[in-house]
Protein backbone atom coordinates (compact mmCIF):
# COMPACT_ATOMS: atom_id res chain seq x y z
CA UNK A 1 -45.04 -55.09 100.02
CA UNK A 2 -46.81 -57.43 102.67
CA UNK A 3 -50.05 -54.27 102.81
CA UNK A 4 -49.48 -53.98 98.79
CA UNK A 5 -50.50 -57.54 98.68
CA UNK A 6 -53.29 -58.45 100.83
CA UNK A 7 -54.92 -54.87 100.30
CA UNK A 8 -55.57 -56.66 96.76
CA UNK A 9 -57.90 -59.95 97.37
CA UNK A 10 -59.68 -61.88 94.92
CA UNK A 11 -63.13 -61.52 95.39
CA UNK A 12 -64.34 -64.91 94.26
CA UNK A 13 -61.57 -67.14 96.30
CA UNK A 14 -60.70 -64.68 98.57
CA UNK A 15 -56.97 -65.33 98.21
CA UNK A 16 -54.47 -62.65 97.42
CA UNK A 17 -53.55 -63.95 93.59
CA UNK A 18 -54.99 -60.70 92.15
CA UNK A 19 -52.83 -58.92 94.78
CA UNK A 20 -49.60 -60.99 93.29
CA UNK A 21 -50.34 -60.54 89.53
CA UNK A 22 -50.32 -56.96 90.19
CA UNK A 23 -47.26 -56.63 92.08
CA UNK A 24 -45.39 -58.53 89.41
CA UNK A 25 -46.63 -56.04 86.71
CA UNK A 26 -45.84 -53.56 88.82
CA UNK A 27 -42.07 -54.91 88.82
CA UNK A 28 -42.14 -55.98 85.64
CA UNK A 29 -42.99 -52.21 84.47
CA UNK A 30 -39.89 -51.32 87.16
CA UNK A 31 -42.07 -49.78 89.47
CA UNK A 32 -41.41 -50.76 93.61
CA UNK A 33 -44.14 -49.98 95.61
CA UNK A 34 -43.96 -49.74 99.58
CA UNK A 35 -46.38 -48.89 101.90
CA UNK A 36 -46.21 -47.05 105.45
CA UNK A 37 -49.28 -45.71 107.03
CA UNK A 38 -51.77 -45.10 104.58
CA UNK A 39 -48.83 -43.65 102.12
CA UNK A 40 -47.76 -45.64 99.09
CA UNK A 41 -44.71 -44.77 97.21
CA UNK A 42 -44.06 -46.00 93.66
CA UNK A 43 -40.31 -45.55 92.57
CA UNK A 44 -37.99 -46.93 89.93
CA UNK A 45 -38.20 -46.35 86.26
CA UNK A 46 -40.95 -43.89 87.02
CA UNK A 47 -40.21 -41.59 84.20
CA UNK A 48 -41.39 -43.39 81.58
CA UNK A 49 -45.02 -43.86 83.14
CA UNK A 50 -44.97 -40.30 84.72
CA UNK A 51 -48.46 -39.40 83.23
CA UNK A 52 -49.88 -42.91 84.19
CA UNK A 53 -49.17 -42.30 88.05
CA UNK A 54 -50.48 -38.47 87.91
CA UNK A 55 -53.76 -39.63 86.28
CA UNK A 56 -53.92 -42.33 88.94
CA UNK A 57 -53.61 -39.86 91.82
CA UNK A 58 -50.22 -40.00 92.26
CA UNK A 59 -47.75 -37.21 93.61
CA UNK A 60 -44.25 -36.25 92.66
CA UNK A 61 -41.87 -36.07 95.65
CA UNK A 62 -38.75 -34.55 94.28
CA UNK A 63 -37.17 -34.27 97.40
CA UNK A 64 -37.26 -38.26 98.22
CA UNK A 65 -37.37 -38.92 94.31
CA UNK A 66 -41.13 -41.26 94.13
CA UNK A 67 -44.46 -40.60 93.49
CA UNK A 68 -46.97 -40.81 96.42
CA UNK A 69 -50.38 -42.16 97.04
CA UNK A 70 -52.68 -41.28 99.73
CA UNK A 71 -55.30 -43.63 101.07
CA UNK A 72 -56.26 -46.82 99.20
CA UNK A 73 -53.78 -49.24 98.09
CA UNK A 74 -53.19 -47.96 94.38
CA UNK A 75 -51.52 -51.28 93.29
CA UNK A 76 -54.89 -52.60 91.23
CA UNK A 77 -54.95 -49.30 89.49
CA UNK A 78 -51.67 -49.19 88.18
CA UNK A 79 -51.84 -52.40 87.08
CA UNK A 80 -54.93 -52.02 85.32
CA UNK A 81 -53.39 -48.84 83.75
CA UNK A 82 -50.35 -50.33 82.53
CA UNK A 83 -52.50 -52.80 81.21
CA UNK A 84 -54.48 -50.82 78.87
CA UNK A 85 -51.31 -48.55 78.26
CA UNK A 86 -49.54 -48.49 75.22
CA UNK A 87 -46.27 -50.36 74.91
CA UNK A 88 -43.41 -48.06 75.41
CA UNK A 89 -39.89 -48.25 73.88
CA UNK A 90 -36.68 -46.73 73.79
CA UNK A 91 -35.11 -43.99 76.03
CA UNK A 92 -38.01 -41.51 75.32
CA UNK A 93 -40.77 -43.66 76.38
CA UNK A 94 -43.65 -40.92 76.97
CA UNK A 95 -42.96 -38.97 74.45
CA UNK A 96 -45.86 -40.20 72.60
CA UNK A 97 -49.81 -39.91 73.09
CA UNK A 98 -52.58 -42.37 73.43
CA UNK A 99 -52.92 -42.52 69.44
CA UNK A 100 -48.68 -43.00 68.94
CA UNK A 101 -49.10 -39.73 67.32
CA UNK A 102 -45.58 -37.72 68.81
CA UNK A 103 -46.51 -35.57 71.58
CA UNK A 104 -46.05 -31.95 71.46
CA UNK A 105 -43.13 -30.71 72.48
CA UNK A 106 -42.61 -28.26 75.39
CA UNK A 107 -41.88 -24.56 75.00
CA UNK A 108 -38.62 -25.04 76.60
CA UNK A 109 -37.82 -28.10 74.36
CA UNK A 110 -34.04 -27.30 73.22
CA UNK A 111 -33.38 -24.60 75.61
CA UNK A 112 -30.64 -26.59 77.83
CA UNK A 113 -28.75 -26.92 74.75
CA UNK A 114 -28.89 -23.48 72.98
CA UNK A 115 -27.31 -22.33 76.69
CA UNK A 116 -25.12 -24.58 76.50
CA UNK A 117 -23.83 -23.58 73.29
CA UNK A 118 -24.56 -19.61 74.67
CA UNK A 119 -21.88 -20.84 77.26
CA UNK A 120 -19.04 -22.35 74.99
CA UNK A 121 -19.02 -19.45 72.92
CA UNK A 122 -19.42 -16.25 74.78
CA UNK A 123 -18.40 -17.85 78.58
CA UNK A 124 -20.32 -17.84 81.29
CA UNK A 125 -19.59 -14.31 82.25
CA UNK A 126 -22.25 -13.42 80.32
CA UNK A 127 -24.89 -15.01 82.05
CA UNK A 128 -27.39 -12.99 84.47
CA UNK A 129 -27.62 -14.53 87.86
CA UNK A 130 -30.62 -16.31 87.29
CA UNK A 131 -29.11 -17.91 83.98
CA UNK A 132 -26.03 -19.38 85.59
CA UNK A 133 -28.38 -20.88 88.47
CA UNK A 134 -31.02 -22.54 85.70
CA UNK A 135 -27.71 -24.05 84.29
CA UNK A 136 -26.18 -25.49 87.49
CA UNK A 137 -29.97 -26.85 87.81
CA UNK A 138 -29.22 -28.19 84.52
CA UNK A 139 -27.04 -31.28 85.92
CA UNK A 140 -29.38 -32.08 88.70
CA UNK A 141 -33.05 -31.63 87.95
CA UNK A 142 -33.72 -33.58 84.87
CA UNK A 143 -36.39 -32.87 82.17
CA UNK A 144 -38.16 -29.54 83.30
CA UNK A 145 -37.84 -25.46 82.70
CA UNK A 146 -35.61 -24.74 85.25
CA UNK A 147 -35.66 -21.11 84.53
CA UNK A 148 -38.54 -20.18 87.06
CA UNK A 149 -37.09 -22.26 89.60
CA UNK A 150 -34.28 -19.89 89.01
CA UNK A 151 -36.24 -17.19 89.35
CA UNK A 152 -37.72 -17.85 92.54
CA UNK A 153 -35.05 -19.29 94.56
CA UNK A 154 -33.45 -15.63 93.63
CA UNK A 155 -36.35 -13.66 94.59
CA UNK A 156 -36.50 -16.03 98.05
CA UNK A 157 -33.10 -15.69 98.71
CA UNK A 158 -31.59 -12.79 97.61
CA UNK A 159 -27.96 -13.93 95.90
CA UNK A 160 -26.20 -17.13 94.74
CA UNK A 161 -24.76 -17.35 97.57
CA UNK A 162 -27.42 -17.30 99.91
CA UNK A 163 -29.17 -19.78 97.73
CA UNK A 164 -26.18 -22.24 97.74
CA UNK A 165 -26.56 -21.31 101.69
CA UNK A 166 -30.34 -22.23 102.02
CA UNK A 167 -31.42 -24.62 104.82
CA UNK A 168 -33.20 -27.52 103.80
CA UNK A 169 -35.99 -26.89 105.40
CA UNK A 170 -36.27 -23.47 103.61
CA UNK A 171 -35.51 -25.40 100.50
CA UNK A 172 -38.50 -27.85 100.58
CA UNK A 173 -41.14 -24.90 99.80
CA UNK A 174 -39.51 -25.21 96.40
CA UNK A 175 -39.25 -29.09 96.32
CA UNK A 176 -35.64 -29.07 95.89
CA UNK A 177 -34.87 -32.58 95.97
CA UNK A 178 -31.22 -34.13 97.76
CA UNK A 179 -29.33 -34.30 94.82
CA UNK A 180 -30.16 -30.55 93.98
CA UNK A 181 -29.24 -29.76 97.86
CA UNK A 182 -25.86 -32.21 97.78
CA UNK A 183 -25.42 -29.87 94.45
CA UNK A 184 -25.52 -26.84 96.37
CA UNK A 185 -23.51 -27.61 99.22
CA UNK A 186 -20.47 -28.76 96.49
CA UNK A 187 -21.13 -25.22 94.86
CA UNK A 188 -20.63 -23.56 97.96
CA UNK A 189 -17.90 -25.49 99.16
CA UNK A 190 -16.19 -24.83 95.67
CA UNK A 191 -16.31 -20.88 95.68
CA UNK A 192 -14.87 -21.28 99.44
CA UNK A 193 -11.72 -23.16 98.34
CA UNK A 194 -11.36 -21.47 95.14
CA UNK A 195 -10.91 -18.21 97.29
CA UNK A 196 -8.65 -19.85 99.71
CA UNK A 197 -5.99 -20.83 97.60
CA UNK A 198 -5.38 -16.99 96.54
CA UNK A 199 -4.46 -16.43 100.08
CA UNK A 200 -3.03 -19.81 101.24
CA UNK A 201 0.99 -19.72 101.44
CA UNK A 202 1.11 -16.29 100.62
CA UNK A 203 1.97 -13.04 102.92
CA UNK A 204 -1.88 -11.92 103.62
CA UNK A 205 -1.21 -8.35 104.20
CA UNK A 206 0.03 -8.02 100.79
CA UNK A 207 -3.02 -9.94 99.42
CA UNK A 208 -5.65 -7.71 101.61
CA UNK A 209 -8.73 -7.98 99.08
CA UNK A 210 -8.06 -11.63 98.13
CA UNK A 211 -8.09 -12.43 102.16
CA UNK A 212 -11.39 -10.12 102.10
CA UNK A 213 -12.79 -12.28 99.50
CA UNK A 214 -12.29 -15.81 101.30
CA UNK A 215 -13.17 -14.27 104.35
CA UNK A 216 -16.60 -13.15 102.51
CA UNK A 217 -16.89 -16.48 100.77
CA UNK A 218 -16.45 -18.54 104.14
CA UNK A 219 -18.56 -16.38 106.34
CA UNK A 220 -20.99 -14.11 104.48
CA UNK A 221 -23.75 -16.41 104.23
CA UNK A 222 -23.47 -18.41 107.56
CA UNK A 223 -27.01 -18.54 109.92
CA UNK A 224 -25.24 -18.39 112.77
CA UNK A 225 -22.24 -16.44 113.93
CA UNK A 226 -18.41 -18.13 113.39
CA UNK A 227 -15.04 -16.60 115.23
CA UNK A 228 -12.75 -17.78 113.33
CA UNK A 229 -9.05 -17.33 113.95
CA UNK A 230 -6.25 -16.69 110.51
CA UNK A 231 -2.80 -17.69 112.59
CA UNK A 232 0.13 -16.41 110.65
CA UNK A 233 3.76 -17.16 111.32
CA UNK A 234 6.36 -14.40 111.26
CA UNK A 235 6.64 -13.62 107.70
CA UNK A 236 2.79 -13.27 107.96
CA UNK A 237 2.00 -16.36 105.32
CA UNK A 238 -0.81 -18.08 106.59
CA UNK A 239 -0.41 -21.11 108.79
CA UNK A 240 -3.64 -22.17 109.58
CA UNK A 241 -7.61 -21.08 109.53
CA UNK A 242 -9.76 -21.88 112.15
CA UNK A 243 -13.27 -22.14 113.46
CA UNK A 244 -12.67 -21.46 117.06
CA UNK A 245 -16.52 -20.90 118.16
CA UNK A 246 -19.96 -21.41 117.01
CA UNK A 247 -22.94 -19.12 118.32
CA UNK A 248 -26.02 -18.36 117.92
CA UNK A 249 -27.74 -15.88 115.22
CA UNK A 250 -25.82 -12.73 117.62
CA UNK A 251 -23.78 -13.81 119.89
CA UNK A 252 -20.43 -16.33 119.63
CA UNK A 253 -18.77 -16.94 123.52
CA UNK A 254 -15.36 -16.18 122.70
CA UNK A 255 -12.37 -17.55 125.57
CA UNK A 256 -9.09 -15.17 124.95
CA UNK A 257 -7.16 -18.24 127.30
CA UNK A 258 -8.19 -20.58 124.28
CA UNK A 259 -6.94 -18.17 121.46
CA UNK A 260 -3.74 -17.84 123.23
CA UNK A 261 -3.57 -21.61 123.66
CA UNK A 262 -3.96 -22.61 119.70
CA UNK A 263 -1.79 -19.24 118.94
CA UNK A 264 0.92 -20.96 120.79
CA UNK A 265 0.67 -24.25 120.02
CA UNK A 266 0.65 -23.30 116.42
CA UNK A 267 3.41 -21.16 117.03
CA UNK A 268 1.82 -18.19 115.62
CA UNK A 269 3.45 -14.77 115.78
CA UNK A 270 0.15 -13.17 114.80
CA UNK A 271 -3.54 -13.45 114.36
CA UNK A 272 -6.52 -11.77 112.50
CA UNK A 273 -9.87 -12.20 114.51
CA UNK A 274 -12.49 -12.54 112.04
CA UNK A 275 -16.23 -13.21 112.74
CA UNK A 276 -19.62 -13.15 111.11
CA UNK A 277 -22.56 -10.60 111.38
CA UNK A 278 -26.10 -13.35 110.06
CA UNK A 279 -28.00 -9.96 110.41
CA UNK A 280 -25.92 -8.61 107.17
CA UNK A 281 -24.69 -5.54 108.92
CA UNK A 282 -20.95 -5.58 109.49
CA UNK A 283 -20.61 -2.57 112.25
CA UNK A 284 -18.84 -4.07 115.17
CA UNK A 285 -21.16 -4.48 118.42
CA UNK A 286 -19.96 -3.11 121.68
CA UNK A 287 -19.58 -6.78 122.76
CA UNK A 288 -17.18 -6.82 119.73
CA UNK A 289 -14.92 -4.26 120.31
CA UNK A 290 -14.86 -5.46 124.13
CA UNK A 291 -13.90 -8.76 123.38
CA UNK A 292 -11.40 -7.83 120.77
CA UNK A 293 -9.57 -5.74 123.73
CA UNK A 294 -9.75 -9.16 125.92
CA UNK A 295 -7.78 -10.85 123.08
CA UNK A 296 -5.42 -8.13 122.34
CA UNK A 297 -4.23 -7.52 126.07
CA UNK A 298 -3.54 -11.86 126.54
CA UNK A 299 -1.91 -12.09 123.38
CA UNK A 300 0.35 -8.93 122.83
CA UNK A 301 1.59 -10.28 126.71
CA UNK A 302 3.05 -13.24 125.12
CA UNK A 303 4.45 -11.35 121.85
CA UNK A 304 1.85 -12.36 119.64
CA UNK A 305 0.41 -9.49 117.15
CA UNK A 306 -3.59 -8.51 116.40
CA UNK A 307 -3.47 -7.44 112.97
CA UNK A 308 -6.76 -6.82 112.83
CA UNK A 309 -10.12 -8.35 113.70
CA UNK A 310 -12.38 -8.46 110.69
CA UNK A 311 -16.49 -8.75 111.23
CA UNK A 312 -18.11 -10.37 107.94
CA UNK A 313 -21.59 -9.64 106.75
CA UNK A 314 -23.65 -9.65 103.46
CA UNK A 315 -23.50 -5.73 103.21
CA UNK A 316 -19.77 -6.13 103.67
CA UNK A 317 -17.26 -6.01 105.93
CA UNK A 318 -15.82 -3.90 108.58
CA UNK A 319 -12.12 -4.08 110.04
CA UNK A 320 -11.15 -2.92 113.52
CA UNK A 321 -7.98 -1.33 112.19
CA UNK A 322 -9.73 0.95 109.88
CA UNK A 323 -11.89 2.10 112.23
CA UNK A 324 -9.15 2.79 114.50
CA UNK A 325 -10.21 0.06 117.38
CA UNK A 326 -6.90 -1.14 117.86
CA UNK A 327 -4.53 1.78 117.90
């Protein structure tokens, strides 16, 4: 506030009461205002006065929720604008023009809610891809089409589930802001322990495509490669799942003395290797299939099974046994 305040002198006394009159209309509006080199944010009740601080050079930051201003010290000017501004009132302040004729309304005006009621009658099942992602935008981007953002973060990404996937940075070409990318994360999360509990407690080898499925859901999308370990006890019902390394985009330094070591203390009687392909192409690597015989030869000495060692990627999946790499 301090550069807010004596960026605004009076030019008569040369004392900063302009400066302070602003400021308080500024709050009084429920605007804050900070400054940090030569960038001025403006956030609070913004929405209402949304087309003031665009006409006053202003720029909406989604991603840290404020509108910035480059350069000058805009304090004067919004003061001066919310000055000559009509009064505003009620929850849809700015929904009027300058004459306090109602402003027209958008194409997409009623849209959220004839999905909506798309939804509660036919289900979601219905919905195309892009559909079910402009109505999870729904609940965190407020008061736009969301429908092209859709659109693109499809054509960027490829699926939902590399979108609920997306890095941050890759996110901020599309000025997703943090409670769009928190949203994400939770959706992601959510498919991954929906598809866990269909194999949790239950013999996996009797459940093979429901294992496939939380394998695909906890792996497919990763950046970097995972090895994770599924320890089962002797009725093969899952005990635990594991991330037992973290790589790099091909390559995951895998320690068959550690394996044994968590098999044991878990008191596993067997194990499914399972491990991520970022590339998208599931065929097993010659470092693979060598590293798979590493882990077969120091467990099977201490009576512990390989079922199988599953490699995940976007294409699908591959599994050692089908392929015949552990016979």
């Amino acid at each position: 506030m301090g550069k807010a305040k004596r960026a605004a002198l009076d030019p008569v006394t040369g004392d900063d009461a302009l400066g302070d009159d602003a400021l308080v209309a500024l709050l009084a509006a429920g605007l804050r205002l900070k400054a940090s080199d030569n960038l001025w944010r403006v956030s609070g009740n913004t929405l209402p006065h949304r087309t003031l601080l665009r006409e006053a050079g202003g720029a909406w930051n989604r991603l840290d929720q404020c509108w910035e201003f480059a350069g000058e010290d805009p304090t004067m000017k919004l003061a001066a604008a919310l000055a000559a501004a009509p009064p505003t009132t009620g929850h849809n302040s700015g929904q009027y023009d300058g004459d306090g004729a109602e402003a027209p309304r958008p194409h997409y005006f009623g849209h959220r809610a004839r999905v909506r009621e798309r939804v509660l009658k036919a289900g979601v099942e219905t919905l195309a891809d892009y559909e079910l992602l402009e109505l999870l935008l729904f609940y965190s981007i407020e008061r736009i089409d969301t429908k092209p953002l859709a659109k693109a973060l499809l054509e960027r990404f490829g699926t939902l589930g590399d979108v609920f996937a997306a890095e941050p940075a890759q996110l901020r070409e599309f000025e997703i802001d943090q409670r769009t990318l928190v949203h994400f994360k939770a959706m992601r999360e959510a498919g991954r322990r929906l598809a866990e509990r269909k194999v949790k407690d239950m013999p996996v080898l009797t459940n093979w495509q429901q294992l496939i499925d939380y394998c695909h859901a906890a792996l497919a999308h990763e950046k970097t490669e995972q090895f994770r370990i599924l320890f089962l006890d002797r009725k093969n019902v899952l005990i635990a799942d594991e991330v037992q390394q973290r790589g790099t985009i091909d390559h995951t330094p895998v320690y068959p003395r550690e394996v044994v070591k968590r098999a044991l203390a878990l008191n596993a009687a067997a194990l499914i290797l399972v491990h991520n392909h970022p590339s998208g192409d599931p065929k097993p690597s010659r470092d693979d299939i060598e590293m798979t015989k590493e882990i077969r030869k120091a467990s099977e000495a201490l009576g512990i099974t390989i079922h199988d060692h599953l490699v995940i990627g976007r294409k699908g999946h591959a599994s050692f046994r089908s392929l015949g790499l552990l016979s």
